[in-house]
C-alpha atoms as a PDB file:
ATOM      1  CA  UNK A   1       0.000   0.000   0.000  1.00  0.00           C
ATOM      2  CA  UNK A   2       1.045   3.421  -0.843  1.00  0.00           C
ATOM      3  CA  UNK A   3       0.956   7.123   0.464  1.00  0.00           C
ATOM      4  CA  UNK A   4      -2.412   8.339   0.720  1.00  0.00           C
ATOM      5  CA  UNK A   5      -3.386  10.321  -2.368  1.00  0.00           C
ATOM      6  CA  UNK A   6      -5.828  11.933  -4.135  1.00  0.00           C
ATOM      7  CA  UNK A   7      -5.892  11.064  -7.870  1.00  0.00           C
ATOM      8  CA  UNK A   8      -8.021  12.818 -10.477  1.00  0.00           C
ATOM      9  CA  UNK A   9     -10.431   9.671 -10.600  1.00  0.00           C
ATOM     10  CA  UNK A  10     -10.724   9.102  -6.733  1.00  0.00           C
ATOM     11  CA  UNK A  11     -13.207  10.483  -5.080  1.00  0.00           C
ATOM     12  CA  UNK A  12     -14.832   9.069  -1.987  1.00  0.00           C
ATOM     13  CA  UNK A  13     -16.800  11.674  -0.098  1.00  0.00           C
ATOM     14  CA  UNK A  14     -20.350   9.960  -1.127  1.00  0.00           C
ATOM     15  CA  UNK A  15     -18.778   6.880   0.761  1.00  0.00           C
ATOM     16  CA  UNK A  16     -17.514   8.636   3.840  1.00  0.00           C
ATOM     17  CA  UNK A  17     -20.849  10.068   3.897  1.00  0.00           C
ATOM     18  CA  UNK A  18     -22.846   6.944   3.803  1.00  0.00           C
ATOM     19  CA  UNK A  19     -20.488   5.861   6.074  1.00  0.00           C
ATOM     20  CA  UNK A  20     -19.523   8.327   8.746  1.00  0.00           C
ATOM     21  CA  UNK A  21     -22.507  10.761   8.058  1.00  0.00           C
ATOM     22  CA  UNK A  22     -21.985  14.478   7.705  1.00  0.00           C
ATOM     23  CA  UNK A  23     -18.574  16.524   9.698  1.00  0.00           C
ATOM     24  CA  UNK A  24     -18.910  16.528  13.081  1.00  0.00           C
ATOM     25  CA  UNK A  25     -20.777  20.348  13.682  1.00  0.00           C
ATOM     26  CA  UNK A  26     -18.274  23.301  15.006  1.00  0.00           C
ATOM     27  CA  UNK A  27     -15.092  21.137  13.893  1.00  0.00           C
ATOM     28  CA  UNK A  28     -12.543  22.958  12.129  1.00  0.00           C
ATOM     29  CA  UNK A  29      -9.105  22.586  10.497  1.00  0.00           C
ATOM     30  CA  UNK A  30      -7.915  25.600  12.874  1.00  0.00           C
ATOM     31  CA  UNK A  31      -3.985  25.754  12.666  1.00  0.00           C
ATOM     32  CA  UNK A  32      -3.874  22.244  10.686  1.00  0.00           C
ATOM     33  CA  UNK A  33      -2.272  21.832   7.470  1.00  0.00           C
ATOM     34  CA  UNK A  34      -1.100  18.000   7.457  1.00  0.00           C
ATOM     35  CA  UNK A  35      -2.923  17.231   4.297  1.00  0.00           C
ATOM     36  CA  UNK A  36      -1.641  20.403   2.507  1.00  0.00           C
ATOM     37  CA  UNK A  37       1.953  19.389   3.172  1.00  0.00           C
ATOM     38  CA  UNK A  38       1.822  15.479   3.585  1.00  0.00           C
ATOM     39  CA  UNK A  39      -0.852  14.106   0.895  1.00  0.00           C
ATOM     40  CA  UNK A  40       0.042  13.384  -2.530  1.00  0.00           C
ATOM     41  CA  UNK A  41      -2.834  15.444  -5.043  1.00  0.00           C
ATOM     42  CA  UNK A  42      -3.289  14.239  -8.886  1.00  0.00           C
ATOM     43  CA  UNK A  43      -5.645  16.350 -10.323  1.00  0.00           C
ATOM     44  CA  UNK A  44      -6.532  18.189 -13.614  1.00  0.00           C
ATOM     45  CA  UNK A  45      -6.360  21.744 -11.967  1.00  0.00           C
ATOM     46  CA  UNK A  46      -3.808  20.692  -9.094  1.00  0.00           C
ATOM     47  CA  UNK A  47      -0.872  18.386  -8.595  1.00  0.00           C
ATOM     48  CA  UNK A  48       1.007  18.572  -5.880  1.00  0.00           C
ATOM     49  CA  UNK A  49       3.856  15.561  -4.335  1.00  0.00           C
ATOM     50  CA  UNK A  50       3.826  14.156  -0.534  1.00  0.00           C
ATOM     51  CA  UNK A  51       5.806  15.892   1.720  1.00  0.00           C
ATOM     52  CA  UNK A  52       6.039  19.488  -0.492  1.00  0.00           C
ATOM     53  CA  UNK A  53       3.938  21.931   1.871  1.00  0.00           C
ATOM     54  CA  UNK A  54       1.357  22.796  -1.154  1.00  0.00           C
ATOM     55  CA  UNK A  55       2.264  26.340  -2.810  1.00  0.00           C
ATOM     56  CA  UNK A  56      -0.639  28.530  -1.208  1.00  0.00           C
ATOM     57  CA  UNK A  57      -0.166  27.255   2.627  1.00  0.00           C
ATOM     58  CA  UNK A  58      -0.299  30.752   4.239  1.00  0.00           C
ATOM     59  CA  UNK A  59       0.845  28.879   7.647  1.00  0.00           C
ATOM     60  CA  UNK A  60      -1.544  28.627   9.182  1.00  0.00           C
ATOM     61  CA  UNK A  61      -4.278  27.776   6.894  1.00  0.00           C
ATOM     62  CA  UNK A  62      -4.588  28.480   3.400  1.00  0.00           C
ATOM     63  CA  UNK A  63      -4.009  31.594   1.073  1.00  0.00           C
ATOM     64  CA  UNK A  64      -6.358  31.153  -1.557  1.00  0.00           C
ATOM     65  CA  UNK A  65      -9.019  29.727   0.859  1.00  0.00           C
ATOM     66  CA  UNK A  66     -12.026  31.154  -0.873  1.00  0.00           C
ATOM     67  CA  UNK A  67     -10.885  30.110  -4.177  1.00  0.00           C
ATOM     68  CA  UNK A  68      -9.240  27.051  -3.005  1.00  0.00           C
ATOM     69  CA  UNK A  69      -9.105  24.118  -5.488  1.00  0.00           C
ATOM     70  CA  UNK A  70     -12.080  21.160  -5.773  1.00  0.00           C
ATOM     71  CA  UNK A  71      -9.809  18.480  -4.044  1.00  0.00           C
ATOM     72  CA  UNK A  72      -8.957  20.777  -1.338  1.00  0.00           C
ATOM     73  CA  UNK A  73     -12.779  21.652  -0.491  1.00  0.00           C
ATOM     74  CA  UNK A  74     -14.008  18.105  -1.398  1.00  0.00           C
ATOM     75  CA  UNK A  75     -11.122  16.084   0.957  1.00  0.00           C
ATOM     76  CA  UNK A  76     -12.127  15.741   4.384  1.00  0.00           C
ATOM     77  CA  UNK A  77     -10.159  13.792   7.099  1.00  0.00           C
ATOM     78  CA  UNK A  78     -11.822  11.415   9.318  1.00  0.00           C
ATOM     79  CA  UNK A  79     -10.868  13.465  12.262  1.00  0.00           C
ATOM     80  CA  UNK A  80     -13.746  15.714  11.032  1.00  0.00           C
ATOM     81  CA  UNK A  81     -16.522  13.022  10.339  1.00  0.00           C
ATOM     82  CA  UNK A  82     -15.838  10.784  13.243  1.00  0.00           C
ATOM     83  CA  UNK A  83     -17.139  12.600  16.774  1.00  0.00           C
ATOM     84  CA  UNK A  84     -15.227   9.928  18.871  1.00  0.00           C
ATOM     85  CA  UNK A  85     -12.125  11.011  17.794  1.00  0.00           C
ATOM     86  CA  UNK A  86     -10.520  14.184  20.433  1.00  0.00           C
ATOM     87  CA  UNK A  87      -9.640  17.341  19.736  1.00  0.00           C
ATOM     88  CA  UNK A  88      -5.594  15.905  20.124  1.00  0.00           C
ATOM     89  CA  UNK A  89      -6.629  13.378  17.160  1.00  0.00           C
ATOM     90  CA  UNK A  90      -6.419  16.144  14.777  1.00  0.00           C
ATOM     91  CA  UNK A  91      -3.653  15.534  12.400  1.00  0.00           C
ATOM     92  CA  UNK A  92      -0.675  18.116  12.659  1.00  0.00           C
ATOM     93  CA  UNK A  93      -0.868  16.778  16.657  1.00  0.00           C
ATOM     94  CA  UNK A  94      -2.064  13.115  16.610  1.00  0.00           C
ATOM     95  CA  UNK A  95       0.705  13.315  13.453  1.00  0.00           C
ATOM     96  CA  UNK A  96      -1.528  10.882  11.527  1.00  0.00           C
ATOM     97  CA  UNK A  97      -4.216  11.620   8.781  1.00  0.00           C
ATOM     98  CA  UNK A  98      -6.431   8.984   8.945  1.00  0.00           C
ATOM     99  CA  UNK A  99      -8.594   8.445   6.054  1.00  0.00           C
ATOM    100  CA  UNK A 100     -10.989   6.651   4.082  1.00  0.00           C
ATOM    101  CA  UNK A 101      -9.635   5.710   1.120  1.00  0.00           C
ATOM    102  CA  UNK A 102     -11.114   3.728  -2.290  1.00  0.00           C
ATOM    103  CA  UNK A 103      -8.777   3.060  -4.688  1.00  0.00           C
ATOM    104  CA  UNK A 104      -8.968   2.943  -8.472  1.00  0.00           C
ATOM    105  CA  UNK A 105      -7.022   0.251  -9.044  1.00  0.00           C
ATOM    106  CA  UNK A 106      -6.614  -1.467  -5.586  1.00  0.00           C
ATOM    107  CA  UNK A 107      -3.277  -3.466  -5.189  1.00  0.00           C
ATOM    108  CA  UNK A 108      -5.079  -6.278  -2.705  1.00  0.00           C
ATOM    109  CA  UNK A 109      -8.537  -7.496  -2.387  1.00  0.00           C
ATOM    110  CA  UNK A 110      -8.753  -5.541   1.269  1.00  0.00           C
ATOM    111  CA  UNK A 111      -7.812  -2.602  -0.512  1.00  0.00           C
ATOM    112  CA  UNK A 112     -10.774  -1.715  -2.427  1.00  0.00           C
ATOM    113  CA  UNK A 113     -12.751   0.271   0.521  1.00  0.00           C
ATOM    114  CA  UNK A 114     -10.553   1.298   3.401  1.00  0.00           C
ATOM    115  CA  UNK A 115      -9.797   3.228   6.367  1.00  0.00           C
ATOM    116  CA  UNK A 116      -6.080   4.613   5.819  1.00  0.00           C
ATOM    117  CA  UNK A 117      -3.751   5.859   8.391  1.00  0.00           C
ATOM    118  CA  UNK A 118      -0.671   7.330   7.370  1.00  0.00           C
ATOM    119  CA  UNK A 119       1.944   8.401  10.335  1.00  0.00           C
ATOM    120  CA  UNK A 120       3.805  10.570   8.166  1.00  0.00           C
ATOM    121  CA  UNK A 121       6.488  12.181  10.906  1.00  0.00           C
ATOM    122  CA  UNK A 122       7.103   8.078  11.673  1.00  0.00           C
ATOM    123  CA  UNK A 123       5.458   5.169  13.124  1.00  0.00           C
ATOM    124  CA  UNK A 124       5.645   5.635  16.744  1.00  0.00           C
ATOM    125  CA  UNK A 125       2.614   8.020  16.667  1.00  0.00           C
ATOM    126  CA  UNK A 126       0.904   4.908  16.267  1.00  0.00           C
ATOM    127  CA  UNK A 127       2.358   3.374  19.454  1.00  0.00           C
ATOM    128  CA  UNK A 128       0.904   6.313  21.526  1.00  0.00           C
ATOM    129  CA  UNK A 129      -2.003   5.718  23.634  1.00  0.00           C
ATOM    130  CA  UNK A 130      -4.258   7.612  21.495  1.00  0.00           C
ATOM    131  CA  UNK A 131      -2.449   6.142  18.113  1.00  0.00           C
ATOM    132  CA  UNK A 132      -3.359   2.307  19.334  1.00  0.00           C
ATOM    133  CA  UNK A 133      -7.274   3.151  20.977  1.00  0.00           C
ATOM    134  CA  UNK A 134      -7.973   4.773  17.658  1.00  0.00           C
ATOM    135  CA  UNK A 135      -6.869   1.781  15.482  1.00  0.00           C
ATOM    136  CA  UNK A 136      -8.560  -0.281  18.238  1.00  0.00           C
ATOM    137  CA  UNK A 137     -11.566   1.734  17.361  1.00  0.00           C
ATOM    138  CA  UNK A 138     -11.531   1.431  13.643  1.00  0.00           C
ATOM    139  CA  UNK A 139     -10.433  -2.169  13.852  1.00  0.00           C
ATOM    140  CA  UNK A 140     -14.068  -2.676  15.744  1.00  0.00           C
ATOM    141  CA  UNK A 141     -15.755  -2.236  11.997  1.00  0.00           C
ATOM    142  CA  UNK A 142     -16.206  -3.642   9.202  1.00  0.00           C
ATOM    143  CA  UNK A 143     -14.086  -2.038   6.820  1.00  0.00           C
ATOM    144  CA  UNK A 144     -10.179  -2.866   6.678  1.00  0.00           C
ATOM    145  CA  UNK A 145      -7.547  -0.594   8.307  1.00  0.00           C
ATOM    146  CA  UNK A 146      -4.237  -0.464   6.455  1.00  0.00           C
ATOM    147  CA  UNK A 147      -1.259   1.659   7.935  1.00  0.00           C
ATOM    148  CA  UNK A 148       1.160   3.303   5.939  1.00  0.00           C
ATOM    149  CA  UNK A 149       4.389   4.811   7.019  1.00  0.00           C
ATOM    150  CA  UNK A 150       7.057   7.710   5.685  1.00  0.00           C
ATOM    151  CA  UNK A 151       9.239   4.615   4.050  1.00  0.00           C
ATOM    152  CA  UNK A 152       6.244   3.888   1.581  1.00  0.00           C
ATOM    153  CA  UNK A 153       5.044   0.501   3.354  1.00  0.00           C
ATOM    154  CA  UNK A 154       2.037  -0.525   3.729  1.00  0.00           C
ATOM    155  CA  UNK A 155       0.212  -2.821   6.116  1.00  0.00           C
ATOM    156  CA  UNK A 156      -3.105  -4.602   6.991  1.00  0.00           C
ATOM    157  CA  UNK A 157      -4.256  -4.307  10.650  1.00  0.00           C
ATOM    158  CA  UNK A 158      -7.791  -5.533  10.551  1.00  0.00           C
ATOM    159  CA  UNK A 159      -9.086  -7.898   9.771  1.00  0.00           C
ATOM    160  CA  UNK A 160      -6.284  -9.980  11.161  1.00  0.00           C
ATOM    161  CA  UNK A 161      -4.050 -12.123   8.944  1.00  0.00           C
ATOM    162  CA  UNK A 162      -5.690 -15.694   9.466  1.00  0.00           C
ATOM    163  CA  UNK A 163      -9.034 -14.178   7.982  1.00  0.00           C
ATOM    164  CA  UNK A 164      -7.096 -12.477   4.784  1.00  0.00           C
ATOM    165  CA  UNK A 165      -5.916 -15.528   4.321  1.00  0.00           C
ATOM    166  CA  UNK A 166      -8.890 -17.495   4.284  1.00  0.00           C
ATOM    167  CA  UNK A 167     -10.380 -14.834   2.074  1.00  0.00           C
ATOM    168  CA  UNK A 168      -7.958 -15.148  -0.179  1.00  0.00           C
ATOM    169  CA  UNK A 169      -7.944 -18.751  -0.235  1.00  0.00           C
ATOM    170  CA  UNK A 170      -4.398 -19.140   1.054  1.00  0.00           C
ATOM    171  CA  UNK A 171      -5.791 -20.857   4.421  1.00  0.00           C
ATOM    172  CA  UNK A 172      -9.218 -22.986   5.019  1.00  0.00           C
ATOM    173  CA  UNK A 173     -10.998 -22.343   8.127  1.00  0.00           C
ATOM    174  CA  UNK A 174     -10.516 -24.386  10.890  1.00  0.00           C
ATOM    175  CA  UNK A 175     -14.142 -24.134  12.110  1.00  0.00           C
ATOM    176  CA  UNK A 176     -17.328 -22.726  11.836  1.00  0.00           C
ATOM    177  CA  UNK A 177     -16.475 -19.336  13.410  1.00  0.00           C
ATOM    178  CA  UNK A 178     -13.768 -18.394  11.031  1.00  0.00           C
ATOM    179  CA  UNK A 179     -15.258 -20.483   8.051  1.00  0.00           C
ATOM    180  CA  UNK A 180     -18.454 -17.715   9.111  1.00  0.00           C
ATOM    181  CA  UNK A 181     -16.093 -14.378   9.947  1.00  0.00           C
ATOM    182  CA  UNK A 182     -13.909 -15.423   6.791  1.00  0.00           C
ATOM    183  CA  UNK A 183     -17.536 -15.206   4.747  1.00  0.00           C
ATOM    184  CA  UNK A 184     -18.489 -12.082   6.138  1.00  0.00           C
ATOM    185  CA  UNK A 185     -15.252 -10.266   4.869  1.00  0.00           C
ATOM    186  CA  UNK A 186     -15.414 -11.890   1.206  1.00  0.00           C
ATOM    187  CA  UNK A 187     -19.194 -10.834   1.108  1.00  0.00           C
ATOM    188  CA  UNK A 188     -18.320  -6.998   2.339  1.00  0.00           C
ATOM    189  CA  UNK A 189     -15.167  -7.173  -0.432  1.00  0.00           C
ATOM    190  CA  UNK A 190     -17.873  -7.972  -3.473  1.00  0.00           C
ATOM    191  CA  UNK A 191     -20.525  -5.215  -1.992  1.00  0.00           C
ATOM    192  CA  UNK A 192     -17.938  -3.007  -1.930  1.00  0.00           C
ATOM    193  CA  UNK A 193     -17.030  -2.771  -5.797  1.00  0.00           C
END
């Protein structure tokens, strides 16, 4: 799994809406700018590589806010759909964007409808306490949770690996509760293209 990023074909807010429902009411951005600087953008009007603080970051916020591209007023964290998640899970402090993400051309079958967390000033943000009960929270549903880290890797948290593998038909189930949990997942892969 890569970097999270926006390309000119992915566009998942009618999924985070079904999903998460609308932004959580009075949350802002405020002083955050972690997808302006950390998120790779592919689009007609804007491009814009990971890790580049985008051109019009007026520090904080933005400098052409008003006129600010589609991707920028379209892209929404999950920081700001998901109530459960504290002020200190806000991205420039938690120092991961957590996402969901949907793929054009997903690299793995748990990769077509996700929930992506990149800790893009390195992985021990997700060994704080607030790093683990969030992916402890998110690993609760029913939608895979991939990681990502600054060295480009990717990897699958939930569901765990036994179940992927069953899914994938690299493992049979050794009973009737994972032959039923390993069912569950391939159905929700097949809704979910």
């Amino acid at each position: 799994m890569k970097h999270l990023t926006w390309d000119m074909d992915f566009r998942p807010e009618a999924d985070r809406e079904k999903i998460f429902g609308g932004l959580v009411e009075g949350r802002e951005c405020g002083d955050c700018s972690a997808c302006c600087t950390h998120l790779t953008i592919r689009t007609p009007e804007f491009q814009k590589p990971e890790g580049i603080a985008c051109e019009h970051c007026a520090n904080p916020g933005c400098g052409i806010y008003e006129e600010r591209f589609p991707v920028c007023r379209e892209w929404q964290c999950l920081w700001k759909h998901i109530g459960a998640m504290p002020e200190e899970a806000r991205p420039d402090k938690l120092k991961i964007i957590f996402s969901l993400q949907r793929p054009n051309d997903p690299p793995h079958p748990f990769a077509k409808l996700y929930i992506g967390g990149w800790a893009f000033d390195g992985v021990e943000a997700y060994g704080t306490e607030l790093g683990r009960n969030l992916i402890a929270m998110f690993s609760q549903g029913d939608l895979p949770v991939w990681l990502s880290t600054p060295d480009g890797l990717g990897h699958l948290v939930h569901p765990e690996p036994n179940i992927v593998d069953m899914v994938t038909e690299r493992q049979k189930p050794k009973n009737k509760t994972e032959r039923k949990e390993a069912k569950a997942w391939a159905a929700g892969i097949k809704r979910q293209l």
